[in-house]
PDB file of N, CA and C in Angstrom:
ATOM      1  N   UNK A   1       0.840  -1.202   0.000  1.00  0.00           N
ATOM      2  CA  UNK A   1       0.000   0.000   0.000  1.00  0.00           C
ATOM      3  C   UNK A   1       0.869   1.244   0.000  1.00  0.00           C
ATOM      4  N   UNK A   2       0.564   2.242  -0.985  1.00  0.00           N
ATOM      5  CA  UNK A   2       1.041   3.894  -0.537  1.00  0.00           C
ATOM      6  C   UNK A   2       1.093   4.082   0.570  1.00  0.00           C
ATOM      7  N   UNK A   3       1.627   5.008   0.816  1.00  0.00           N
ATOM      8  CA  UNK A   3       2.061   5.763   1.889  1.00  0.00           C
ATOM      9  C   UNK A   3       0.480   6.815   2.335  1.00  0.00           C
ATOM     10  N   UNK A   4      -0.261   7.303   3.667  1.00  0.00           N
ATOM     11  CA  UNK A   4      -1.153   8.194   3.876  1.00  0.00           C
ATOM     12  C   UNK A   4      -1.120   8.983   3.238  1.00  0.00           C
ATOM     13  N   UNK A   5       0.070   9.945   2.308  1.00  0.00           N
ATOM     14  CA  UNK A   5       0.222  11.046   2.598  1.00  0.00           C
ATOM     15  C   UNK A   5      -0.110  10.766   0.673  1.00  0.00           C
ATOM     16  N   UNK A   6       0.047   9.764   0.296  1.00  0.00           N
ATOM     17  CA  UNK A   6      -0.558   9.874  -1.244  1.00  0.00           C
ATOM     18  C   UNK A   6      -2.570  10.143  -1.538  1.00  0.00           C
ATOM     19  N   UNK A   7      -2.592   9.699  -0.035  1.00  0.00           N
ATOM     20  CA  UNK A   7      -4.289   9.685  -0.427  1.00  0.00           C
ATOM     21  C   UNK A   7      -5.122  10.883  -0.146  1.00  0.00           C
ATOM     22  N   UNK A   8      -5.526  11.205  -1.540  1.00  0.00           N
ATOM     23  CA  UNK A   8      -6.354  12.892  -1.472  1.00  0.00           C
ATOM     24  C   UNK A   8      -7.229  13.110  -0.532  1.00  0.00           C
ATOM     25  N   UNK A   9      -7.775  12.070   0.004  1.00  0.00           N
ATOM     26  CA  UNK A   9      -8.272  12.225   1.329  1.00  0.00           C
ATOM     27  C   UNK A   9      -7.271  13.001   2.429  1.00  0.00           C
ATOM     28  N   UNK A  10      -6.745  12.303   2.782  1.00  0.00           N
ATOM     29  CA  UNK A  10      -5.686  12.687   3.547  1.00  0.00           C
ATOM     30  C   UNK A  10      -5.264  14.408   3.707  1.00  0.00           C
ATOM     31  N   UNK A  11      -4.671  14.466   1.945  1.00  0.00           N
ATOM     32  CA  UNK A  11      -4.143  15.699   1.932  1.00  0.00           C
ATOM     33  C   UNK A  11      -5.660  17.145   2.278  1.00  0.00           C
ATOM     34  N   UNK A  12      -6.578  16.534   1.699  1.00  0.00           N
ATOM     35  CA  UNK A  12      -7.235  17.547   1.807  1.00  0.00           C
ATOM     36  C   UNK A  12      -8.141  18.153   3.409  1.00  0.00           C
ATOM     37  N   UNK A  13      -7.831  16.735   3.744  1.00  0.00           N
ATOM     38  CA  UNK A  13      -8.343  16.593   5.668  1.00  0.00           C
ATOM     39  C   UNK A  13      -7.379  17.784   6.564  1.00  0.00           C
ATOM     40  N   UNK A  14      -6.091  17.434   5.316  1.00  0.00           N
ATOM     41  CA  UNK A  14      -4.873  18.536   6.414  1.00  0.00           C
ATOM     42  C   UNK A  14      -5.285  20.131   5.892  1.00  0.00           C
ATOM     43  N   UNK A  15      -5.603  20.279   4.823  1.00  0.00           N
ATOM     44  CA  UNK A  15      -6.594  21.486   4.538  1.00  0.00           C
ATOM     45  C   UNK A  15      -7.545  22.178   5.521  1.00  0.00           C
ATOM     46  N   UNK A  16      -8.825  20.915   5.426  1.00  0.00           N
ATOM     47  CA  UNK A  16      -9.283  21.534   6.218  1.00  0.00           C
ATOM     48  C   UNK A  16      -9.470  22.000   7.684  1.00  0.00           C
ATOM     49  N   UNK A  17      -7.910  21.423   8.162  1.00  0.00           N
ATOM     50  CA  UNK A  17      -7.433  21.539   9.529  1.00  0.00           C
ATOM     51  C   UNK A  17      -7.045  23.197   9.536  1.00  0.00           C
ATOM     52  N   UNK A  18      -6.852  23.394   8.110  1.00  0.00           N
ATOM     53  CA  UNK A  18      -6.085  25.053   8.394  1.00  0.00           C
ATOM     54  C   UNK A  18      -7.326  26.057   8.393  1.00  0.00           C
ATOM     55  N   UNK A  19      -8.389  25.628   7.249  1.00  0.00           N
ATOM     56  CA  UNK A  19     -10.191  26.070   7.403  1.00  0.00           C
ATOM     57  C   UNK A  19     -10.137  26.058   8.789  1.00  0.00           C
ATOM     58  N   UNK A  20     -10.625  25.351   9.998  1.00  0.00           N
ATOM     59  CA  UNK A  20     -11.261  25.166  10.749  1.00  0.00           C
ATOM     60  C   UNK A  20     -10.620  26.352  11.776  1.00  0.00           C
ATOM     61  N   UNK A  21      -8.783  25.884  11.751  1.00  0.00           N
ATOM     62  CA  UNK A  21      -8.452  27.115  12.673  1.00  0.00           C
ATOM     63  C   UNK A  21      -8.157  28.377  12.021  1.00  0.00           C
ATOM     64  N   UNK A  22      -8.862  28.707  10.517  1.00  0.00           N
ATOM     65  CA  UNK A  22      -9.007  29.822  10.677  1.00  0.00           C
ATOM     66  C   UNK A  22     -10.089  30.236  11.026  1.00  0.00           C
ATOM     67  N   UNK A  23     -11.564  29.832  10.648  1.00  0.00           N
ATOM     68  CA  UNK A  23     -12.537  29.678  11.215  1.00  0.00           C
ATOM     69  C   UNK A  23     -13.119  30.400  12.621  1.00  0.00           C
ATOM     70  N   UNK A  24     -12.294  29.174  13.427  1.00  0.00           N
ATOM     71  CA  UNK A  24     -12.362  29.560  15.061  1.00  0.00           C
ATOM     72  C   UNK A  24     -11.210  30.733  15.311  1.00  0.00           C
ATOM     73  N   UNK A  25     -10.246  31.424  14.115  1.00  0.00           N
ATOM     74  CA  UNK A  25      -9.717  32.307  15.024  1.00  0.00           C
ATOM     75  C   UNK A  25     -10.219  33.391  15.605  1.00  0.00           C
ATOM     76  N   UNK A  26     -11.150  33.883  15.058  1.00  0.00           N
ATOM     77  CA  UNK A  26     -11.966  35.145  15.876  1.00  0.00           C
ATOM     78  C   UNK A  26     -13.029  34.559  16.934  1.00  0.00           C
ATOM     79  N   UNK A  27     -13.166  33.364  17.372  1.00  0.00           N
ATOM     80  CA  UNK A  27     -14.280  33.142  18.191  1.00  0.00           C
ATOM     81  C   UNK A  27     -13.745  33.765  19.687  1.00  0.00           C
ATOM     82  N   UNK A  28     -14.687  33.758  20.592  1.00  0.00           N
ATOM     83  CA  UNK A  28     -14.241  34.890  21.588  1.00  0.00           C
ATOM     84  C   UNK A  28     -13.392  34.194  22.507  1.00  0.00           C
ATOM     85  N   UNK A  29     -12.646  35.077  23.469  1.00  0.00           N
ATOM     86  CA  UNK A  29     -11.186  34.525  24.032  1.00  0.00           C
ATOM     87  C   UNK A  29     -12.147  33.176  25.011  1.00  0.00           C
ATOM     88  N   UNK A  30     -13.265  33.786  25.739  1.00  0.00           N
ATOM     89  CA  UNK A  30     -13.921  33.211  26.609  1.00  0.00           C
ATOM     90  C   UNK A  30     -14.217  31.687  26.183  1.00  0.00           C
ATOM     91  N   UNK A  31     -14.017  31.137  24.759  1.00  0.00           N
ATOM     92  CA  UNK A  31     -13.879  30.183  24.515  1.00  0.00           C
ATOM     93  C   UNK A  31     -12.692  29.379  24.339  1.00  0.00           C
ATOM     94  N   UNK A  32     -12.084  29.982  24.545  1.00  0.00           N
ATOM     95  CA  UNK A  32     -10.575  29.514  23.752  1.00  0.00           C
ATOM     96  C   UNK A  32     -10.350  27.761  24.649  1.00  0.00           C
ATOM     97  N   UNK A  33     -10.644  27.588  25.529  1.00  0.00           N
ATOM     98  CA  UNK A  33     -10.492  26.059  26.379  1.00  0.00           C
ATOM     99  C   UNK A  33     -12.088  25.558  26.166  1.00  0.00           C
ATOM    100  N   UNK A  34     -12.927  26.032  25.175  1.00  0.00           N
ATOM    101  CA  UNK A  34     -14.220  25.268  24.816  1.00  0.00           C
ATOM    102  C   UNK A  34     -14.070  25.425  23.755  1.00  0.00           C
ATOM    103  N   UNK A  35     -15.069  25.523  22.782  1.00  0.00           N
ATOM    104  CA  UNK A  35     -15.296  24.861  21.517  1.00  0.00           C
ATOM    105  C   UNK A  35     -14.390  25.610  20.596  1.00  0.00           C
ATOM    106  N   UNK A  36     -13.420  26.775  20.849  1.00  0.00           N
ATOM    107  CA  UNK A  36     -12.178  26.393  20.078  1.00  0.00           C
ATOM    108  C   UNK A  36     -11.422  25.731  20.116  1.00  0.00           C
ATOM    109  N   UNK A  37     -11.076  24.953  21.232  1.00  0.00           N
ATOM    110  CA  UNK A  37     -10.244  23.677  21.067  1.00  0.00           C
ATOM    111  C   UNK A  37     -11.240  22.861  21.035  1.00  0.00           C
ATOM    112  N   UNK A  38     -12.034  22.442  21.395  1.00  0.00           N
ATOM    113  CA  UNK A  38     -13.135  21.090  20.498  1.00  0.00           C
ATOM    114  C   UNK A  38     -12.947  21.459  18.848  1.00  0.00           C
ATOM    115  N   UNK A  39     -13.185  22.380  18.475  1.00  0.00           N
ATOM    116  CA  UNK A  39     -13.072  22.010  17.275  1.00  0.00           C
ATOM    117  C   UNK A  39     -12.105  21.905  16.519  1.00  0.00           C
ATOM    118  N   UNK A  40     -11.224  22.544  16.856  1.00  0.00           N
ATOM    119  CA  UNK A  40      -9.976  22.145  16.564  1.00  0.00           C
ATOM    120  C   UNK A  40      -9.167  20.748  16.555  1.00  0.00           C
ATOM    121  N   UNK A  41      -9.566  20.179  17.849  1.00  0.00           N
ATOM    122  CA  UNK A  41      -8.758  19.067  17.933  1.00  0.00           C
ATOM    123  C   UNK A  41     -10.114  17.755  17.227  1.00  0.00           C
ATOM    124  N   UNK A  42     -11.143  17.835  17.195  1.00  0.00           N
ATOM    125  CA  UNK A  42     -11.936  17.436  16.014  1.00  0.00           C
ATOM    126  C   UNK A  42     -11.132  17.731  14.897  1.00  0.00           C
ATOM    127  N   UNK A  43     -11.127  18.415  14.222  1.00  0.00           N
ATOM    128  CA  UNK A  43     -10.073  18.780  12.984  1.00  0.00           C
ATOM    129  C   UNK A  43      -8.494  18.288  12.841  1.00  0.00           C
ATOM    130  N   UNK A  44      -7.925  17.989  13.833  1.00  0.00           N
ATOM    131  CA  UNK A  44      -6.617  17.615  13.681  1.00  0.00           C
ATOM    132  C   UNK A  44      -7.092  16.313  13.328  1.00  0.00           C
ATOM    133  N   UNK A  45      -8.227  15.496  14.356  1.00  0.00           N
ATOM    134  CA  UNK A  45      -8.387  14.052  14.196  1.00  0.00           C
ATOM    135  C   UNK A  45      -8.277  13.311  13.197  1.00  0.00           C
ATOM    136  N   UNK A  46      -9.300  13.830  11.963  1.00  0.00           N
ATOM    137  CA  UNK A  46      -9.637  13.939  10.970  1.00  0.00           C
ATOM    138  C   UNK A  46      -7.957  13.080  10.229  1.00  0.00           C
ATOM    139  N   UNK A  47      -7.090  13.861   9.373  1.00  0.00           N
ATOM    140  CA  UNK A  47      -5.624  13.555   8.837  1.00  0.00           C
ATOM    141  C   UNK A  47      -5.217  12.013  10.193  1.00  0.00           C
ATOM    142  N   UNK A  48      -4.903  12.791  11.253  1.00  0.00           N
ATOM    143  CA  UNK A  48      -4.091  12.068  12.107  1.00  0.00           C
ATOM    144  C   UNK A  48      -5.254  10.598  12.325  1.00  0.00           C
ATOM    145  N   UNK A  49      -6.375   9.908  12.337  1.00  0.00           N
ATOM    146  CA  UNK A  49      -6.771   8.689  12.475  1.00  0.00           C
ATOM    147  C   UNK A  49      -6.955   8.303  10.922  1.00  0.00           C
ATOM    148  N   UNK A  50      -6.844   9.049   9.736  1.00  0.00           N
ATOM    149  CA  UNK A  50      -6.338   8.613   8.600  1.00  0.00           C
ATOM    150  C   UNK A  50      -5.164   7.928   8.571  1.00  0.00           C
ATOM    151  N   UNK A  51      -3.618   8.841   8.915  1.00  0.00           N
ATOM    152  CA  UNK A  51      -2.667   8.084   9.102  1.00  0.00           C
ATOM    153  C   UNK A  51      -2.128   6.538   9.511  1.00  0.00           C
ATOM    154  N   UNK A  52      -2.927   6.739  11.126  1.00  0.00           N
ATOM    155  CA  UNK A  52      -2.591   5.764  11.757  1.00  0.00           C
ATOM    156  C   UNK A  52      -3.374   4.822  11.714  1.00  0.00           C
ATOM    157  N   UNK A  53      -4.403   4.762  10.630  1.00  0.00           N
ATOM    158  CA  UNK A  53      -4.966   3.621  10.510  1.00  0.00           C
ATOM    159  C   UNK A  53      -4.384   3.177   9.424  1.00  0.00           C
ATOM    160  N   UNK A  54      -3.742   4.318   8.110  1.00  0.00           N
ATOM    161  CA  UNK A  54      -3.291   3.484   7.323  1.00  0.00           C
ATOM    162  C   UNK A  54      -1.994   2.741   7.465  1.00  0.00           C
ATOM    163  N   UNK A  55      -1.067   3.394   8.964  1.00  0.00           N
ATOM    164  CA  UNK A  55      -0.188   2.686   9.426  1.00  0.00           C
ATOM    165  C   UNK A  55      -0.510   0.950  10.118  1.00  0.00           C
ATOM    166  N   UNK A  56      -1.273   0.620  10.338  1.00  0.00           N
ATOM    167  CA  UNK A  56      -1.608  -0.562  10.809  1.00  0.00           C
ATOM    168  C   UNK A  56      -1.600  -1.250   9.905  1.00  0.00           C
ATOM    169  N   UNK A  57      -1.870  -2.830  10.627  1.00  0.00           N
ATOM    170  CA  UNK A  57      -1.204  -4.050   9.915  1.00  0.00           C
ATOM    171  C   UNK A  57      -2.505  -4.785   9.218  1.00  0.00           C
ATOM    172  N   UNK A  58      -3.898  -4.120   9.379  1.00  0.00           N
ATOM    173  CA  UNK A  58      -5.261  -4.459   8.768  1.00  0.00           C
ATOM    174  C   UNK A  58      -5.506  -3.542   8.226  1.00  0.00           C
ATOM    175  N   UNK A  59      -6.366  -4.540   7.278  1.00  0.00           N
ATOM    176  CA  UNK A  59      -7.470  -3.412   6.516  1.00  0.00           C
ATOM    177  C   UNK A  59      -8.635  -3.455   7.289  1.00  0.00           C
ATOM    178  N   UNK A  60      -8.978  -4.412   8.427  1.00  0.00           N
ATOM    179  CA  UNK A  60     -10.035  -4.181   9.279  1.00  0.00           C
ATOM    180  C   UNK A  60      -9.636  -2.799  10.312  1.00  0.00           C
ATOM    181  N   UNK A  61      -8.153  -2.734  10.847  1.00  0.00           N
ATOM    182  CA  UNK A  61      -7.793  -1.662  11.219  1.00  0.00           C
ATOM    183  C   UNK A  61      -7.640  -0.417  10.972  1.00  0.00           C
ATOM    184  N   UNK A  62      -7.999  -0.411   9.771  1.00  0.00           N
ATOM    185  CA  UNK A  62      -7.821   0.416   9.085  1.00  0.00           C
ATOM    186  C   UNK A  62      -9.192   1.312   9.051  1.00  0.00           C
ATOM    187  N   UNK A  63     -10.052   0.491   8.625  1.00  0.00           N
ATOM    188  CA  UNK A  63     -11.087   1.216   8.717  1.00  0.00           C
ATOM    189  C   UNK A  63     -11.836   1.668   9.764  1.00  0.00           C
ATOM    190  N   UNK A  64     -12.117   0.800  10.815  1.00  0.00           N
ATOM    191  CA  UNK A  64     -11.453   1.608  12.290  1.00  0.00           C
ATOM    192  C   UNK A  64     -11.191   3.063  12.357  1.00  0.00           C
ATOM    193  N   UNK A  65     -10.550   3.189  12.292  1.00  0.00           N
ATOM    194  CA  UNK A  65      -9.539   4.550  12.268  1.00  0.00           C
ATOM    195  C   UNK A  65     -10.666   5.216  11.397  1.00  0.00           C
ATOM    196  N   UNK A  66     -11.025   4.652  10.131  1.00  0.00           N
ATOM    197  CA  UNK A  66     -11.348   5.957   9.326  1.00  0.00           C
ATOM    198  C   UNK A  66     -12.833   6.186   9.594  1.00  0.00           C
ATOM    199  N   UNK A  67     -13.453   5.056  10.615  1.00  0.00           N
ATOM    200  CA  UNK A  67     -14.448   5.849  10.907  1.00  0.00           C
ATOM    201  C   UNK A  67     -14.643   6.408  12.000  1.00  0.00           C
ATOM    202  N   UNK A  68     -13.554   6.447  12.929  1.00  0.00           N
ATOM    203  CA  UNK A  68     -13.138   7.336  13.894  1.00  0.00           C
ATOM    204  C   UNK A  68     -12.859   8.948  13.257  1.00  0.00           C
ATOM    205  N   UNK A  69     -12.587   8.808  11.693  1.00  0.00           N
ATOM    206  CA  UNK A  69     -12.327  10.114  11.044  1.00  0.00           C
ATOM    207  C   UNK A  69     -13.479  10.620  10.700  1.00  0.00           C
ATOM    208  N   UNK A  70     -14.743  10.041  10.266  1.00  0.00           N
ATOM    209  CA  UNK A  70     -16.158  10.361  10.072  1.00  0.00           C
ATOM    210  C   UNK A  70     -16.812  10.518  11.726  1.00  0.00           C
ATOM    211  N   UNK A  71     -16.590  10.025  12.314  1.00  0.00           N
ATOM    212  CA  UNK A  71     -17.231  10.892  13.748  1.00  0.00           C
ATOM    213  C   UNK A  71     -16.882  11.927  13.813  1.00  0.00           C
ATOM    214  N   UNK A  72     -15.348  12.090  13.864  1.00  0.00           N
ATOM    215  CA  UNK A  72     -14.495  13.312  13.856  1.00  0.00           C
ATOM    216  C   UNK A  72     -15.591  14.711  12.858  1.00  0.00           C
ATOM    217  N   UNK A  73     -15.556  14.175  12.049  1.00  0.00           N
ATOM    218  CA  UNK A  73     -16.327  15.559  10.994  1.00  0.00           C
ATOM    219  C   UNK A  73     -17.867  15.463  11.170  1.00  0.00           C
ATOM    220  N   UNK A  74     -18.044  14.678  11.741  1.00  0.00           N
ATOM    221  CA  UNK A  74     -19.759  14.732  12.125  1.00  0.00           C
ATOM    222  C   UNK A  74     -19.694  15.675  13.426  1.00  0.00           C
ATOM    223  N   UNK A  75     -18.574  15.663  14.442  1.00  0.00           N
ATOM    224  CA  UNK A  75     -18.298  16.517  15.484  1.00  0.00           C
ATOM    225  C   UNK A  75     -18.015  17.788  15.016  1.00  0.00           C
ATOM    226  N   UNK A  76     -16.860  17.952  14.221  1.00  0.00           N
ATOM    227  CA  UNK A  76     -16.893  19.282  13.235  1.00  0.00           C
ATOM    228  C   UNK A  76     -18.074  20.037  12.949  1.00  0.00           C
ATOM    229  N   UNK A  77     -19.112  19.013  12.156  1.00  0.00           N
ATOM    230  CA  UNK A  77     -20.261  19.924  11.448  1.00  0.00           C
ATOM    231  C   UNK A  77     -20.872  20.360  12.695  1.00  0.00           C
ATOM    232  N   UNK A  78     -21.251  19.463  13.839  1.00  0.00           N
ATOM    233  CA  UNK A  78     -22.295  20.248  15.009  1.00  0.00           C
ATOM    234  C   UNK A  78     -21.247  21.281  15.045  1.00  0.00           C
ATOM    235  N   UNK A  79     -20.490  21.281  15.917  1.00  0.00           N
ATOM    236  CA  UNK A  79     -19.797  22.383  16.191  1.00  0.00           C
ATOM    237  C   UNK A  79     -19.556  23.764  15.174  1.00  0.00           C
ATOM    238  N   UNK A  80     -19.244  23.810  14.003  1.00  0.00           N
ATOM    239  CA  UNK A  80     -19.986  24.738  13.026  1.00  0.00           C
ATOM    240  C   UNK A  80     -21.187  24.939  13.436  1.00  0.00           C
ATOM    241  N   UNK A  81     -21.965  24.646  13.391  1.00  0.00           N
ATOM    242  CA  UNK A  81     -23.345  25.056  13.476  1.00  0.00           C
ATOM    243  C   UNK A  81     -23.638  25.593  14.743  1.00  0.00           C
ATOM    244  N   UNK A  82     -22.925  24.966  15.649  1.00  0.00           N
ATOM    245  CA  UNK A  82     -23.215  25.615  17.185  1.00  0.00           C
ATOM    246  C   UNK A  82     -22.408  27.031  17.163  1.00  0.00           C
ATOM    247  N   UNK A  83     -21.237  27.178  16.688  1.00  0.00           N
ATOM    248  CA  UNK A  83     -20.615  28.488  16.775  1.00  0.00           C
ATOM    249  C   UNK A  83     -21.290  29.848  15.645  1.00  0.00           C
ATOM    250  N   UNK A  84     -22.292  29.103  14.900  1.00  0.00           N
ATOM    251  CA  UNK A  84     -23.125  30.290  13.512  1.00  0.00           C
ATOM    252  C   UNK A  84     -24.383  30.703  14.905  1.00  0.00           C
ATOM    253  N   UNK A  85     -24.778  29.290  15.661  1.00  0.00           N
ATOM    254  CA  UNK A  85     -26.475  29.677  16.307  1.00  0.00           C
ATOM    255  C   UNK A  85     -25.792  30.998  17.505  1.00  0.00           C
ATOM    256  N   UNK A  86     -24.370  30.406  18.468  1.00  0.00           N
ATOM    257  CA  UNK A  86     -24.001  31.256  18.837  1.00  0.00           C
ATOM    258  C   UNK A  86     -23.971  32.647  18.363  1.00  0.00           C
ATOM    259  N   UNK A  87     -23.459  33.021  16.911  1.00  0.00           N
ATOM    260  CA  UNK A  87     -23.120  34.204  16.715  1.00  0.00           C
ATOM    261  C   UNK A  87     -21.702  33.896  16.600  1.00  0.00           C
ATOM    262  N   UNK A  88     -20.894  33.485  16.887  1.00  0.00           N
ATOM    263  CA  UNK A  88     -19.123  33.387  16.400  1.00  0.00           C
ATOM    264  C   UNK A  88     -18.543  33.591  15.336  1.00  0.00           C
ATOM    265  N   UNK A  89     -19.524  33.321  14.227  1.00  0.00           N
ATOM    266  CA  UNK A  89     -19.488  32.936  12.778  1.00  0.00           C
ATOM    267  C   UNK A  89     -20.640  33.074  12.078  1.00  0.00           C
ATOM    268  N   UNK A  90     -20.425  33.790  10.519  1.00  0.00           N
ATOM    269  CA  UNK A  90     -21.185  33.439   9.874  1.00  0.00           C
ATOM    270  C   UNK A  90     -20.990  32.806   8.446  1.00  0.00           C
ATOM    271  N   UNK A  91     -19.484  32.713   8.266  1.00  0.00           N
ATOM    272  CA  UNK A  91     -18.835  31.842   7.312  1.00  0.00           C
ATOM    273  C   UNK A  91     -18.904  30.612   7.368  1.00  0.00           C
ATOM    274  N   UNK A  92     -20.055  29.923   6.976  1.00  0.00           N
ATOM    275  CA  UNK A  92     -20.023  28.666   7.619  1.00  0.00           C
ATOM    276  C   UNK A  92     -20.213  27.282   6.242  1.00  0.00           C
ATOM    277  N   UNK A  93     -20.757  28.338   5.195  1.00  0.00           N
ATOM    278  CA  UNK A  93     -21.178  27.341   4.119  1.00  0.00           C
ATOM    279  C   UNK A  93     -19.876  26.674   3.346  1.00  0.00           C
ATOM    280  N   UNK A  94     -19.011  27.269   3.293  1.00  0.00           N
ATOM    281  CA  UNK A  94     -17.718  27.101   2.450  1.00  0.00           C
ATOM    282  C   UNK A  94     -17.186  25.473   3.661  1.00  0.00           C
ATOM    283  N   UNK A  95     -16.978  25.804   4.728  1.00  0.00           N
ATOM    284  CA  UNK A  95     -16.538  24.931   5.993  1.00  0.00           C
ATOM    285  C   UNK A  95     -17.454  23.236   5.897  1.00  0.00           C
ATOM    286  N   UNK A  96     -18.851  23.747   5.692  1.00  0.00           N
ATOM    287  CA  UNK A  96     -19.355  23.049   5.780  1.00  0.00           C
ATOM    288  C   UNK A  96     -19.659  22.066   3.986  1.00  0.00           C
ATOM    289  N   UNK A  97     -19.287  22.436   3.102  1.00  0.00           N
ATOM    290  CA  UNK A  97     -19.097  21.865   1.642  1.00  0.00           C
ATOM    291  C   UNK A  97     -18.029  21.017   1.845  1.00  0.00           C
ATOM    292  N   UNK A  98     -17.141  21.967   2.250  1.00  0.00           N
ATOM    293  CA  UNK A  98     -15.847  20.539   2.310  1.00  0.00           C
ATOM    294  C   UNK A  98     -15.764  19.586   3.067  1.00  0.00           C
ATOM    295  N   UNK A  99     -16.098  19.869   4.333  1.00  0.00           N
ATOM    296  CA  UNK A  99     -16.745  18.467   5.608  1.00  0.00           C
ATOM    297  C   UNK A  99     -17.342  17.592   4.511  1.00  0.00           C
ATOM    298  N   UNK A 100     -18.550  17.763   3.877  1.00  0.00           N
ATOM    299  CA  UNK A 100     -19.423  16.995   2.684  1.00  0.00           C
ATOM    300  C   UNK A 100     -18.491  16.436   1.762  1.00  0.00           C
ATOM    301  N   UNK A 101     -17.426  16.951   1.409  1.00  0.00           N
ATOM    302  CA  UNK A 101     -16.745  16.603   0.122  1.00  0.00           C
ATOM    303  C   UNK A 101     -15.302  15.409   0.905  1.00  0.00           C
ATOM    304  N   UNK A 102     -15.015  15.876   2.512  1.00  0.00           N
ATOM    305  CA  UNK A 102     -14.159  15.101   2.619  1.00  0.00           C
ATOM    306  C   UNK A 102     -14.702  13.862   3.225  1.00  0.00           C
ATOM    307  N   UNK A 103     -16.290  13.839   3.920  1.00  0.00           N
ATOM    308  CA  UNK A 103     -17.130  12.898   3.997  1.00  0.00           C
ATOM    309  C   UNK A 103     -17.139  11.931   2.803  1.00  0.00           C
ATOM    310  N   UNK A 104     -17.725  12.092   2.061  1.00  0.00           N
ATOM    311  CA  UNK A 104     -17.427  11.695   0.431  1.00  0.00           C
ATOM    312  C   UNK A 104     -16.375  10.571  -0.122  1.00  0.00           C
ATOM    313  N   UNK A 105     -15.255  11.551   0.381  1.00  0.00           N
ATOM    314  CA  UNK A 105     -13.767  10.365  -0.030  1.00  0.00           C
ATOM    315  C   UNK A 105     -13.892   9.252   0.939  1.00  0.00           C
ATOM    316  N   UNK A 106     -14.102   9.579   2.321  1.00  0.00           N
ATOM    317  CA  UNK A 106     -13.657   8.677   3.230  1.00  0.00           C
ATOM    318  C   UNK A 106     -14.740   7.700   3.540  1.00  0.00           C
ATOM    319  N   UNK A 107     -16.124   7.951   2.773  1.00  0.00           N
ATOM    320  CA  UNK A 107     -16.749   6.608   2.329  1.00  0.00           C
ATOM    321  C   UNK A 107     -16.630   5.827   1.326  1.00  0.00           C
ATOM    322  N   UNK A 108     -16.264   6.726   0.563  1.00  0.00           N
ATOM    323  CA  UNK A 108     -15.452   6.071  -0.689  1.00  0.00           C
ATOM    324  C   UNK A 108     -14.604   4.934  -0.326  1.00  0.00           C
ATOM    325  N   UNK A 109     -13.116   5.395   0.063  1.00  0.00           N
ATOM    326  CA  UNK A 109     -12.680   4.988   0.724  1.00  0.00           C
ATOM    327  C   UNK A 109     -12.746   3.858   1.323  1.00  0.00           C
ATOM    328  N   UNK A 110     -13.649   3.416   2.800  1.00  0.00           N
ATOM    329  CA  UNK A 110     -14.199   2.893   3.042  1.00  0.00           C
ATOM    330  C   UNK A 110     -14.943   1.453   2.137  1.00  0.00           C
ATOM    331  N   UNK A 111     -15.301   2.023   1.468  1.00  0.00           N
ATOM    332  CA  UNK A 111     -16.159   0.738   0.442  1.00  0.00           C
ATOM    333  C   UNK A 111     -15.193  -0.027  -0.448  1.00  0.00           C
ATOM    334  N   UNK A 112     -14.091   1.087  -1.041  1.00  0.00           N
ATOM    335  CA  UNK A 112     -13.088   0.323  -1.521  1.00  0.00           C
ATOM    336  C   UNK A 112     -12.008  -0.617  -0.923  1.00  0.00           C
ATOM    337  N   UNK A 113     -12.285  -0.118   0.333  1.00  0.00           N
ATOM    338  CA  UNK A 113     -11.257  -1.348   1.805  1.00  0.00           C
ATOM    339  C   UNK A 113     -12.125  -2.699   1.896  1.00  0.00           C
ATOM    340  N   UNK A 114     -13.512  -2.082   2.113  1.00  0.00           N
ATOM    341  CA  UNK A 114     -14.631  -2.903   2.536  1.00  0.00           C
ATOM    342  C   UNK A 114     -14.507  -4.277   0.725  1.00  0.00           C
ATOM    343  N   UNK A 115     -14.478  -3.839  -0.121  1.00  0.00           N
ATOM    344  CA  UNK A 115     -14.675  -4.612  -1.095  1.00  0.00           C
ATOM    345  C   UNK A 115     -13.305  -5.633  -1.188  1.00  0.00           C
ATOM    346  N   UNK A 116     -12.448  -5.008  -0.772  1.00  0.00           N
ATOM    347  CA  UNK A 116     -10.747  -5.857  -1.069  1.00  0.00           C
ATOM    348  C   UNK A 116     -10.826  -7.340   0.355  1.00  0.00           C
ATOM    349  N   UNK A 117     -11.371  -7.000   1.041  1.00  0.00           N
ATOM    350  CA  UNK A 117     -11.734  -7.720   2.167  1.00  0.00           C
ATOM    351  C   UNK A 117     -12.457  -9.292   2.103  1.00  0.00           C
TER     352      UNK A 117
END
């Protein structure tokens, strides 16, 4: 198998790690130990349980991991949405297309592990 760092999944997960904290950089200081770091570290998850699942010695392990990466962005999207109902944000549609689009690969993904199996 390639290496993580070949799979467009991957690369584009580390994308939207840089979306998210730009995102949350104006949210108010009073959050900064709440849902700016929830969402943030939701967002790191994303790349990093890609990796290390594709580092393991299964493809059952593997997928594991990557749907530890789809919770991850299902946590993302609430959290978007909780920081727009707040008021934190109102840039939210662009954030929320690519969650959809990197959802997308990593079922993809998914089905193509699921079929080699």
């Amino acid at each position: 198998m390639r290496s993580h760092k070949d799979l467009i999944v991957y690369q584009r997960s580390l994308l939207y790690v840089k979306s998210i904290y730009d995102l949350s950089h104006d949210f108010p200081e009073v959050e900064k130990f709440g849902l700016t770091s929830q969402i943030r570290r939701a967002a790191v998850s994303v790349p990093s349980n890609i990796a290390e699942g594709a580092a393991r010695r299964s493809a059952k392990e593997f997928l594991q991991f990557l749907y530890i990466a789809l919770g991850s962005l299902s946590e993302i999207e609430t959290q978007i949405e909780i920081a727009k109902l707040l008021g934190y944000t109102i840039v939210i549609d662009s954030a929320l297309e690519e969650n959809v689009q990197i959802r997308r690969m990593l079922l993809k993904l998914i089905e193509n592990i699921k079929n080699k199996i």
